[in-house]
Protein backbone atom coordinates (compact mmCIF):
# COMPACT_ATOMS: atom_id res chain seq x y z
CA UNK A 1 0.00 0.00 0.00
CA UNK A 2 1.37 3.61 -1.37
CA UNK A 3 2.04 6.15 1.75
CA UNK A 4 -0.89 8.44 0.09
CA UNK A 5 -3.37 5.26 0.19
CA UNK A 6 -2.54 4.69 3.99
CA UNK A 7 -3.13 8.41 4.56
CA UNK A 8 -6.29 9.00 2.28
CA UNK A 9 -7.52 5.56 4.33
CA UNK A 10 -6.46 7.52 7.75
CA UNK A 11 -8.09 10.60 7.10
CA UNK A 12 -11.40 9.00 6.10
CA UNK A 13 -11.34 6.18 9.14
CA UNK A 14 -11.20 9.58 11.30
CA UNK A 15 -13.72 11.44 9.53
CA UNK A 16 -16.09 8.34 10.10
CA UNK A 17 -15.26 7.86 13.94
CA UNK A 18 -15.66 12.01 14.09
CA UNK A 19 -19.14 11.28 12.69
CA UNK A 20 -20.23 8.39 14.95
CA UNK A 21 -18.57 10.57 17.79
CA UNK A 22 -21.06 13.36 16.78
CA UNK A 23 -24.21 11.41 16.22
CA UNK A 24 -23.52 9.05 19.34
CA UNK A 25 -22.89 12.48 21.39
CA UNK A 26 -26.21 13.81 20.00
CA UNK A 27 -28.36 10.90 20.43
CA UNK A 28 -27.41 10.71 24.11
CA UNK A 29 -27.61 14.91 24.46
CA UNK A 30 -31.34 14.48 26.07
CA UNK A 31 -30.70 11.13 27.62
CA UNK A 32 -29.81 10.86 31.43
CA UNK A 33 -31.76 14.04 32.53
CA UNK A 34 -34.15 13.73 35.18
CA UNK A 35 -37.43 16.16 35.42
CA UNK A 36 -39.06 17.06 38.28
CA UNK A 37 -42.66 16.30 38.72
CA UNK A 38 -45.26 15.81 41.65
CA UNK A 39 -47.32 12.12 42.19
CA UNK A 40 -49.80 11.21 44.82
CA UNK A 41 -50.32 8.92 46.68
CA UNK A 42 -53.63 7.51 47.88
CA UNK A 43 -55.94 5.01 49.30
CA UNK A 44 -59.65 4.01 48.95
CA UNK A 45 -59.73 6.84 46.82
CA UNK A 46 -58.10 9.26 49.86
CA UNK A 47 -55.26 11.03 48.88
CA UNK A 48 -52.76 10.05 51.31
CA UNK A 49 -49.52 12.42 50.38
CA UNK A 50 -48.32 14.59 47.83
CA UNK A 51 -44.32 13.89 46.90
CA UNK A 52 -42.06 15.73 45.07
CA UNK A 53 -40.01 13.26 42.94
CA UNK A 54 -37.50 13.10 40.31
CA UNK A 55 -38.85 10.78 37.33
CA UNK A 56 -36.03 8.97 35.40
CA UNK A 57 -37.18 7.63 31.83
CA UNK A 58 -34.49 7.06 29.87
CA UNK A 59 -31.86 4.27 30.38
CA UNK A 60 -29.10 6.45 31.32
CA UNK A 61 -31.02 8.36 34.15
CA UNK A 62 -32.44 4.82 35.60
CA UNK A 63 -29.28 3.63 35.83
CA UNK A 64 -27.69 6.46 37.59
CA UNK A 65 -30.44 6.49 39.76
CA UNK A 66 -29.65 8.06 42.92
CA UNK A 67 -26.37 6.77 43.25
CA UNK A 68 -23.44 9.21 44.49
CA UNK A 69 -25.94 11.38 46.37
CA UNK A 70 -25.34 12.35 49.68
CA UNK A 71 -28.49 13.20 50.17
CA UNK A 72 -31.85 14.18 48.17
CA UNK A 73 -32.16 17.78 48.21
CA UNK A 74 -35.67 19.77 47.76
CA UNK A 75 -37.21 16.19 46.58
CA UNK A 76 -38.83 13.02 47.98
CA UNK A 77 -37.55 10.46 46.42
CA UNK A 78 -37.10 8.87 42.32
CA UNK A 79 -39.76 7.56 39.94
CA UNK A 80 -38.63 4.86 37.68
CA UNK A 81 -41.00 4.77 34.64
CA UNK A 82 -40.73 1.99 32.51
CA UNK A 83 -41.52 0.84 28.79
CA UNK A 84 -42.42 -2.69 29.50
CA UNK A 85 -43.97 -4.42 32.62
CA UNK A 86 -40.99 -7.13 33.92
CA UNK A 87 -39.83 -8.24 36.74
CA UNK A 88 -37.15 -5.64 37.46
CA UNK A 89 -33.76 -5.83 39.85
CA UNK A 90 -32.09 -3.31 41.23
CA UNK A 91 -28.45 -2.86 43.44
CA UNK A 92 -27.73 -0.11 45.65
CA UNK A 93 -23.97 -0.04 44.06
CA UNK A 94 -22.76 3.65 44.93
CA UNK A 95 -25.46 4.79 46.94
CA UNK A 96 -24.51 6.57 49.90
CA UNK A 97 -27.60 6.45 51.81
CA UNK A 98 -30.42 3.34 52.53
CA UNK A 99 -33.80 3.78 50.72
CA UNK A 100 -37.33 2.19 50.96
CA UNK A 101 -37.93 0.84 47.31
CA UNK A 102 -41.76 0.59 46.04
CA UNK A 103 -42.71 -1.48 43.15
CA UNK A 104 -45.57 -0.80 41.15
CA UNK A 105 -47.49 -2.09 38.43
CA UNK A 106 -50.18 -0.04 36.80
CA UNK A 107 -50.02 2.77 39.57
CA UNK A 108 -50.72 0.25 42.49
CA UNK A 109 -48.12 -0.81 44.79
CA UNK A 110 -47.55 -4.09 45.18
CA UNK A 111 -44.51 -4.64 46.80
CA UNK A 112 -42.19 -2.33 49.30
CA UNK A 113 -38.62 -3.56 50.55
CA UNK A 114 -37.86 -1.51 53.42
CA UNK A 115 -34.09 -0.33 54.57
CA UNK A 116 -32.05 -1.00 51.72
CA UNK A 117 -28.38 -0.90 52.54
CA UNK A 118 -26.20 0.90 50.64
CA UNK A 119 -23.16 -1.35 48.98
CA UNK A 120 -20.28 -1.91 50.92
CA UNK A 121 -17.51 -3.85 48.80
CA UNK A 122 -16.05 -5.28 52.15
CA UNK A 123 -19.47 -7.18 51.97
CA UNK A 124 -18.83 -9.20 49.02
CA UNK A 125 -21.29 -8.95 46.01
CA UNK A 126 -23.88 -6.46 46.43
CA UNK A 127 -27.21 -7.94 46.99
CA UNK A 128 -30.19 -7.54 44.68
CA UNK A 129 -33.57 -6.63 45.33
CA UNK A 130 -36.06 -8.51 43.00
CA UNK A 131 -39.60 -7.09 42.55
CA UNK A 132 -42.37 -9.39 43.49
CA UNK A 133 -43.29 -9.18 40.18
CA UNK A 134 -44.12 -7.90 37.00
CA UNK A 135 -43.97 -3.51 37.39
CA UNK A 136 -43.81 -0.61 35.24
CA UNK A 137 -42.49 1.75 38.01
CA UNK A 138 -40.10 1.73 41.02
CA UNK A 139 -40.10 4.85 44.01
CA UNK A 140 -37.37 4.87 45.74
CA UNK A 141 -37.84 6.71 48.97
CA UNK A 142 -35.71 7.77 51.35
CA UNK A 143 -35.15 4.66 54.38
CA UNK A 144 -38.29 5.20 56.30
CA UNK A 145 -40.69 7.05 54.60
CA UNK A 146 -42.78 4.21 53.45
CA UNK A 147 -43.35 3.36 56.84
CA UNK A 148 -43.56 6.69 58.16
CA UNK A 149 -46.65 7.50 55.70
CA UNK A 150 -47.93 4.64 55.96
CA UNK A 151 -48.01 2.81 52.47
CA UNK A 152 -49.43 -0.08 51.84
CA UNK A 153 -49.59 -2.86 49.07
CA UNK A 154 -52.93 -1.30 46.85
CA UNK A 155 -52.04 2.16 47.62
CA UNK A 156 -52.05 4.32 43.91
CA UNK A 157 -49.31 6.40 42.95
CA UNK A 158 -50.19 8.08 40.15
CA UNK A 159 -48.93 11.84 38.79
CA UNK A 160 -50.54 14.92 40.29
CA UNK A 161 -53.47 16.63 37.80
């Protein structure tokens, strides 16, 4: 190969990682942001509470999560929102604080693991928390507010009209 082939075939393998650079930077431009929204949360109809949450859509913002927080400031807690109803797992891998996790399926809640630890790697593998089943959505709370409001398996969350 001539020394003008190798550099013509250079220049264009650059141009063409430049441009998958560029689209991959744009493409993930709106991804991992969180908004801020309000939900309720209710029983027999009875709204129970009012929380200020942070809703994570996309797959870059549900798998940051919370993590690296010290604390949550001038919100209640996360709102996972989901394509697809699954059986979802999640870790508490870089978390700094222990949270109440709520799993929900069609705005009911029908699961709530209290307390979950943060991950300490002196502990081995971090342990995974498995919802009960099939959900669309996952609150994470800050460690006792579930219990402190008083949620229950039926409750609705659903988002503030």
């Amino acid at each position: 190969m001539s020394p003008i082939t190798k550099m013509i075939t250079l220049l264009v393998l650059i141009v063409v990682l430049i441009f998958f650079w560029m689209a991959f930077y744009y493409f993930l431009q709106d991804m991992g942001n969180v908004q801020k929204t309000e939900i309720v949360v209710s029983r027999a109809g009875t709204t129970k509470r009012t929380l200020k949450v942070e809703t994570a859509i996309d797959p870059i913002s549900q798998a940051r999560g919370l993590s690296g927080r010290r604390r949550l400031s001038g919100i209640d807690g996360m709102l996972f929102v989901f394509d697809a109803s699954k059986v979802r797992r999640f870790w508490m891998m870089a978390m700094r604080f222990p949270l109440d996790i709520v799993w929900i399926k069609d705005g009911a809640v029908i699961g709530i693991e209290y307390d979950a630890l943060p991950y300490k790697p002196s502990a081995g593998a971090p342990k995974i928390y498995e919802s009960p089943g099939a959900i669309d959505e996952v609150l994470e709370l800050p460690a006792g507010a579930a219990a402190e409001m008083d949620l229950q398996i039926g409750d609705k969350i659903t988002p503030k009209p």
